[in-house]
N, C-alpha and C. Protein backbone atom coordinates (compact mmCIF):
# COMPACT_ATOMS: atom_id res chain seq x y z
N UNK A 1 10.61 4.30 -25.27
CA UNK A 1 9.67 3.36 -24.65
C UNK A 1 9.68 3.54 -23.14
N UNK A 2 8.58 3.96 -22.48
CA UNK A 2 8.36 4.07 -21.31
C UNK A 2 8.50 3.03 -20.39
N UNK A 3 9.63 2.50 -19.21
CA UNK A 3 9.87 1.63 -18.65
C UNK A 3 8.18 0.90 -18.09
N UNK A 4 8.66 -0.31 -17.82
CA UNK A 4 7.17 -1.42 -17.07
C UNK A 4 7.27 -0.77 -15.88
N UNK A 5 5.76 -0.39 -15.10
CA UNK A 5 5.92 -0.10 -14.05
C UNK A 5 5.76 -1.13 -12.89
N UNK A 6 5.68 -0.50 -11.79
CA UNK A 6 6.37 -2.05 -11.04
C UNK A 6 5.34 -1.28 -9.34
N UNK A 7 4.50 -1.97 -8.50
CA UNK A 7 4.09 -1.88 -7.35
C UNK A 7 4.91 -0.90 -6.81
N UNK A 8 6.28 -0.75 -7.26
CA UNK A 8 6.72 0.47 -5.89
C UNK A 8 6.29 1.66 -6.15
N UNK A 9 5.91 1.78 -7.35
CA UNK A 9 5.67 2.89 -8.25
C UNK A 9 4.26 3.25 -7.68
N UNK A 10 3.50 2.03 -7.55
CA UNK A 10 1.94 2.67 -6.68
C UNK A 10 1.81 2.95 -6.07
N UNK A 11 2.69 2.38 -5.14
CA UNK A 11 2.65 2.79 -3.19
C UNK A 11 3.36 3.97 -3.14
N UNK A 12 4.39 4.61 -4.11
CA UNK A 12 5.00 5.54 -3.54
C UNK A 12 4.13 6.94 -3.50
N UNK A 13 3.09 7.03 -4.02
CA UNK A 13 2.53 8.10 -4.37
C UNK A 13 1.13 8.30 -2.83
N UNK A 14 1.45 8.84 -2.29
CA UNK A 14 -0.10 8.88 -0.86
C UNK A 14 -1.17 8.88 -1.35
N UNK A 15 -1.35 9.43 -2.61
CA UNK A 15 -3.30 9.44 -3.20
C UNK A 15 -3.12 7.95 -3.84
N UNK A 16 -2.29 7.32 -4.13
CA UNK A 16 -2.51 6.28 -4.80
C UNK A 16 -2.67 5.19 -3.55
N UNK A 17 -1.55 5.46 -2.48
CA UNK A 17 -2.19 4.82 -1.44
C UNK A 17 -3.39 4.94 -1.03
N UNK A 18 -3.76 6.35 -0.74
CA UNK A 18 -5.52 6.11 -0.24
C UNK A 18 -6.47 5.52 -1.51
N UNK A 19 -6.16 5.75 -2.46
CA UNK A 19 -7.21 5.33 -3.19
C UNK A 19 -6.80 3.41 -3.06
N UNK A 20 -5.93 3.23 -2.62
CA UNK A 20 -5.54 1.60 -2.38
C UNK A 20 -6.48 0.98 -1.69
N UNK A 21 -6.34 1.83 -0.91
CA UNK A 21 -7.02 1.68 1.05
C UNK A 21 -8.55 1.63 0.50
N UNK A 22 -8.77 2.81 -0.16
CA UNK A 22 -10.47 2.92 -0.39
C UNK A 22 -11.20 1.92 -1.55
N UNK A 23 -10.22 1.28 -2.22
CA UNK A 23 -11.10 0.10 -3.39
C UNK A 23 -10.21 -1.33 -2.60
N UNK A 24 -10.24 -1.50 -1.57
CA UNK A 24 -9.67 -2.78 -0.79
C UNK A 24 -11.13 -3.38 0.10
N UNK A 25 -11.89 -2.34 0.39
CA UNK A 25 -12.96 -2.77 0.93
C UNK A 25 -14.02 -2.83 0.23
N UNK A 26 -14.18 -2.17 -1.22
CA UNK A 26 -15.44 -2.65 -2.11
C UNK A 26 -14.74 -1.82 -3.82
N UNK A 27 -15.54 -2.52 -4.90
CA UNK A 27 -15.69 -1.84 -5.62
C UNK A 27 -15.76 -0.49 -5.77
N UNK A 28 -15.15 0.63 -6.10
CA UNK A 28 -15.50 2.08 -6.53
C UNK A 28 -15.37 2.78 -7.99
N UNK A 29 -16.41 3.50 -8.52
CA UNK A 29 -16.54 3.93 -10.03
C UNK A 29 -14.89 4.99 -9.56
N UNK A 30 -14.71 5.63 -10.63
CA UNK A 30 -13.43 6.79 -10.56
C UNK A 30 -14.60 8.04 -9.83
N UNK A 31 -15.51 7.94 -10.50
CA UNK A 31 -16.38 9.44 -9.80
C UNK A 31 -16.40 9.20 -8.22
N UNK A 32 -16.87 8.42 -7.89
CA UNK A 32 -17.19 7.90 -6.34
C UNK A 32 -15.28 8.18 -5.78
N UNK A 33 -14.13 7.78 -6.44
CA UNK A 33 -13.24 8.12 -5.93
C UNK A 33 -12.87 9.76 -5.51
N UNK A 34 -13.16 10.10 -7.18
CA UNK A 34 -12.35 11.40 -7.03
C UNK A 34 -13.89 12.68 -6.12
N UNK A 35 -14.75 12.02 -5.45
CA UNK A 35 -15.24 12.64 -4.48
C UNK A 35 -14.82 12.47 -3.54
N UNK A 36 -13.83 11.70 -3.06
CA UNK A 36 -13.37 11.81 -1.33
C UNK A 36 -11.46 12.01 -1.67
N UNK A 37 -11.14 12.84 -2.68
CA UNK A 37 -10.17 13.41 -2.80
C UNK A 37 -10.28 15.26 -3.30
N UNK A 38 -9.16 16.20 -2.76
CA UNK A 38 -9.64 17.49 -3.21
C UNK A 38 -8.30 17.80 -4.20
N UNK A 39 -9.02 17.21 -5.43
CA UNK A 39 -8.53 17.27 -6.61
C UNK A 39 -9.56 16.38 -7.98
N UNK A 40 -8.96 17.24 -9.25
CA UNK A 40 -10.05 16.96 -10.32
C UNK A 40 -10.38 15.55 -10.80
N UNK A 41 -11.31 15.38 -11.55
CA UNK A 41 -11.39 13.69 -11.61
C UNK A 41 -10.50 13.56 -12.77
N UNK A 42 -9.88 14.29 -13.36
CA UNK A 42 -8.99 13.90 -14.40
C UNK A 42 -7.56 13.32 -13.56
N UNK A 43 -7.43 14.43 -12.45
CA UNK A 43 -6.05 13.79 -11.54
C UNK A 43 -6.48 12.11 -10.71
N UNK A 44 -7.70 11.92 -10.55
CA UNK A 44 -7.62 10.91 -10.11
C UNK A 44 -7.63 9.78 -11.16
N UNK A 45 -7.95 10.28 -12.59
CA UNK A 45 -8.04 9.32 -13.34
C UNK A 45 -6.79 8.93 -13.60
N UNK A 46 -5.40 9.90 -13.73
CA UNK A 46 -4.20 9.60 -14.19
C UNK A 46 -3.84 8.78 -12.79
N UNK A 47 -3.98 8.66 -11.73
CA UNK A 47 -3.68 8.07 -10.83
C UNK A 47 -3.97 6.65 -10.66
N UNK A 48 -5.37 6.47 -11.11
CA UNK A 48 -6.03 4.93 -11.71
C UNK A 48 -5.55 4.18 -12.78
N UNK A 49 -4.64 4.93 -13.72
CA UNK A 49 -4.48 4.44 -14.43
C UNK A 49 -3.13 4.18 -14.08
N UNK A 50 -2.43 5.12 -13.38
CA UNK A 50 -1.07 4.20 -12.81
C UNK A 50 -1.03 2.81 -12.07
N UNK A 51 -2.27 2.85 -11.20
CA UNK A 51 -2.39 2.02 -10.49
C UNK A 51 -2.55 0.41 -11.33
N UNK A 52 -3.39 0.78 -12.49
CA UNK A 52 -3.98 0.06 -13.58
C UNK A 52 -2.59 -1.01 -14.20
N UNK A 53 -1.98 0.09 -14.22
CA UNK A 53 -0.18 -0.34 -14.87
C UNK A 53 0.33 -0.55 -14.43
N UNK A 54 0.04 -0.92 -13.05
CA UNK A 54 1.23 -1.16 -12.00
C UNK A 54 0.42 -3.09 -11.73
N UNK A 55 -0.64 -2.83 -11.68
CA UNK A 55 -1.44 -4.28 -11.76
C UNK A 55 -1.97 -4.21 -10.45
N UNK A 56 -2.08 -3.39 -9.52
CA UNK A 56 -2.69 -3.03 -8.67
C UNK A 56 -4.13 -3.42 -8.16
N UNK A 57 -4.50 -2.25 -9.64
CA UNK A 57 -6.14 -2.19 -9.42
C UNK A 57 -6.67 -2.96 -11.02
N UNK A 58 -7.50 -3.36 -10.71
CA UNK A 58 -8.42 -4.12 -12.31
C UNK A 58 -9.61 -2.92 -12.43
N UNK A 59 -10.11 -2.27 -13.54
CA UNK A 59 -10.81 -1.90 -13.84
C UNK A 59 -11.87 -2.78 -14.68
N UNK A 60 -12.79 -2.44 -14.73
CA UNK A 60 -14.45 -2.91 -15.53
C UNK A 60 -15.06 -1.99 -15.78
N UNK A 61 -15.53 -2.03 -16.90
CA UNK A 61 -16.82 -1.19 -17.34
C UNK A 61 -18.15 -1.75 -17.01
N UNK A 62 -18.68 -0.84 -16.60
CA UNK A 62 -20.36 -1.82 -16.38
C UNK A 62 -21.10 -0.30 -16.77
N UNK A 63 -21.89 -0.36 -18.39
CA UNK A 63 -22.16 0.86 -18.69
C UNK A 63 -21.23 1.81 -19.14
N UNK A 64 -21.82 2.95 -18.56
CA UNK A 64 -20.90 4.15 -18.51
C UNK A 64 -19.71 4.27 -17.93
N UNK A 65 -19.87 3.41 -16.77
CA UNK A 65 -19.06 3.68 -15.61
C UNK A 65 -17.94 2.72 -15.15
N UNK A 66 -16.67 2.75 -15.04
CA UNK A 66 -15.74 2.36 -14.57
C UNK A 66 -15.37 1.94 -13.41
N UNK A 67 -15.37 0.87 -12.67
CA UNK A 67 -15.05 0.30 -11.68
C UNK A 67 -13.68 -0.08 -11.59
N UNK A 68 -13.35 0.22 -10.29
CA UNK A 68 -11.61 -0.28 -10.05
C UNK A 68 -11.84 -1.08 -8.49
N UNK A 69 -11.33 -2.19 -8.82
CA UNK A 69 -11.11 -2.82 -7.62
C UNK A 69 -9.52 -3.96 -7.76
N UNK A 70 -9.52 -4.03 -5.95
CA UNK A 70 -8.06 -4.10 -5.58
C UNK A 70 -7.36 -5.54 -5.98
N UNK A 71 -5.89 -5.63 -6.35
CA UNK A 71 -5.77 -7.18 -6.96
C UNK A 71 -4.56 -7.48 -6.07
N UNK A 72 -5.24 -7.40 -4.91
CA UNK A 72 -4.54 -7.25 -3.94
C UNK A 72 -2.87 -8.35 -4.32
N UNK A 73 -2.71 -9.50 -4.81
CA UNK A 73 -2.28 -10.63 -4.93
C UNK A 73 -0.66 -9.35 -5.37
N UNK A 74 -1.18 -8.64 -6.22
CA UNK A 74 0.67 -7.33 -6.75
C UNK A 74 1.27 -7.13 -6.02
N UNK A 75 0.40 -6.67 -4.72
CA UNK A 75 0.72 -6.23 -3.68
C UNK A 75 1.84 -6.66 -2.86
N UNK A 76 1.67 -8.28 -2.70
CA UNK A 76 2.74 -9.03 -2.35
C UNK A 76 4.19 -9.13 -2.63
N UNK A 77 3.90 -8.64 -4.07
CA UNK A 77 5.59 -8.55 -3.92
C UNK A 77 6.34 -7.08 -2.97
N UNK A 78 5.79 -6.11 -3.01
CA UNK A 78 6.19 -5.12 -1.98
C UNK A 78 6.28 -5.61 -0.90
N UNK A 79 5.18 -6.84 0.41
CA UNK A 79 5.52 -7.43 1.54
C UNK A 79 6.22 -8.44 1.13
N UNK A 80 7.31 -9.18 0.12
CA UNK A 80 8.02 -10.02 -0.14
C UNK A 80 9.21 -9.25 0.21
N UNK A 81 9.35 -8.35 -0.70
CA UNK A 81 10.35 -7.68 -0.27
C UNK A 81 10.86 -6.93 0.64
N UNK A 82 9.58 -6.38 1.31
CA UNK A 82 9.97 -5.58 3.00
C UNK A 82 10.44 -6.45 3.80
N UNK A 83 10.25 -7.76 4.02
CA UNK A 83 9.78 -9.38 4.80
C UNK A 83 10.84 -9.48 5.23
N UNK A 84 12.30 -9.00 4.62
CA UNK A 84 13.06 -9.40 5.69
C UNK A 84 13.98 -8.39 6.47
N UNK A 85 13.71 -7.13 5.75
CA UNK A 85 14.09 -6.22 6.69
C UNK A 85 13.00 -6.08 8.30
N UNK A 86 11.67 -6.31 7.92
CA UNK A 86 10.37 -6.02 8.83
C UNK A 86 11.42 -7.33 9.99
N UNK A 87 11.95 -8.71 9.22
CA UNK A 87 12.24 -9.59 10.43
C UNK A 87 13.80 -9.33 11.26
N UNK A 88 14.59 -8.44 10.10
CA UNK A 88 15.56 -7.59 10.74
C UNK A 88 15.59 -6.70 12.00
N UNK A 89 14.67 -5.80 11.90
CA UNK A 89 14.31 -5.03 13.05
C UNK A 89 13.18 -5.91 14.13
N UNK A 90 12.83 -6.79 13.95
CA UNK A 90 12.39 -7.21 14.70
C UNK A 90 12.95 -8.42 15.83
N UNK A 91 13.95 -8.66 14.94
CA UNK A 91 15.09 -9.04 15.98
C UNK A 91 15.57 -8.27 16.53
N UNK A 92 16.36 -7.30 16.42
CA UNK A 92 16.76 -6.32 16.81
C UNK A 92 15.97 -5.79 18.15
N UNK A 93 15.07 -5.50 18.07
CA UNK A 93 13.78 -5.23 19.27
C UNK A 93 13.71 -6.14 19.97
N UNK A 94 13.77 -7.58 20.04
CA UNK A 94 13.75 -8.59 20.43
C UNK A 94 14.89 -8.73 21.34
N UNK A 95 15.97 -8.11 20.74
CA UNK A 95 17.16 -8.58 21.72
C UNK A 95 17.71 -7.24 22.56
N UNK A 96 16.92 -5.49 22.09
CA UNK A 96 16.70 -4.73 22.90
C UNK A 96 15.95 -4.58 24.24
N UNK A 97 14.84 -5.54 23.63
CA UNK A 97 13.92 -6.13 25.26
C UNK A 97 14.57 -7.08 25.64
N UNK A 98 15.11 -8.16 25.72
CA UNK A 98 15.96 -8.57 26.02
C UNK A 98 17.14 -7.93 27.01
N UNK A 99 17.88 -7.29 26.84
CA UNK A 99 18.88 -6.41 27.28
C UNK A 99 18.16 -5.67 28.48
N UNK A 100 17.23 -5.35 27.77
CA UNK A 100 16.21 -3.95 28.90
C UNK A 100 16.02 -4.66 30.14
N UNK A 101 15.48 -6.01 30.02
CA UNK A 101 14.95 -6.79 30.76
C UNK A 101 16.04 -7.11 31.75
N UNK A 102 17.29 -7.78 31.25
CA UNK A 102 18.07 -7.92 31.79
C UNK A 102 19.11 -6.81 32.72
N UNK A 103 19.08 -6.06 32.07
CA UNK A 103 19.20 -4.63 33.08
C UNK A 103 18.33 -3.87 34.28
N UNK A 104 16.93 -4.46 33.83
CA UNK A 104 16.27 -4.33 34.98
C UNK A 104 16.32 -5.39 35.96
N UNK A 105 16.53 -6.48 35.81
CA UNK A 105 16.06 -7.56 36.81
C UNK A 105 17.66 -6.99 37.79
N UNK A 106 18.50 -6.93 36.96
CA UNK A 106 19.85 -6.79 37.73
C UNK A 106 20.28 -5.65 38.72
N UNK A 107 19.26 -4.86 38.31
CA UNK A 107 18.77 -3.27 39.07
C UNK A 107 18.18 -3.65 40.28
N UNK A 108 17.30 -4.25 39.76
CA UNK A 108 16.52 -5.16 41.12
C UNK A 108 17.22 -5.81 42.14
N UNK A 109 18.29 -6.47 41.65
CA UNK A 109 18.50 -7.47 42.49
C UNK A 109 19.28 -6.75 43.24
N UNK A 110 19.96 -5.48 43.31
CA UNK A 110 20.70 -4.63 43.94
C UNK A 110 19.83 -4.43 45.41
């Protein structure tokens, strides 16, 4: 039995990121995708469908044609979990400017 896949699994892949990036601002069929990638529409289809399993993207049929758009809400747990390293280093920077600052004013005052 093939493990549940899980958001890290979408982002880790760069075509799955761009194709993230590119159905975040509208609806796109898989054809309309796998034209602004240089690879076959079968590779972009296995890619949609990771995305699909990851809960990423929602697909629809309308017709023939397959629509994938973004559910963005999955997403969140990847910025849940970055959230506190992102506030780790940002302390960190915080108290490097800090320091900087303080090394300069003291430069100055020389």
């Amino acid at each position: 039995m093939e493990p549940r896949r899980d958001v890290f699994q979408a982002i880790a892949d760069p075509t799955r990121r761009e194709i993230i990036r590119l159905v975040a601002s509208k609806s796109q069929n898989v054809n309309a995708l796998a034209h602004q990638f240089n690879m076959s529409r079968q590779a972009i289809s296995l890619h949609v469908k990771i995305l699909q399993e990851c809960g990423v993207i929602a697909i629809t049929q309308e017709g023939r044609e397959r629509y994938c758009s973004l559910q963005a809400e999955k997403l969140s747990e990847a910025w849940q979990w970055l959230e506190p390293f992102r506030q780790l280093w940002q302390n960190r920077f915080t108290q490097l400017d800090n320091l900087l600052t303080h090394l300069n004013s003291h430069d100055h005052e020389k």
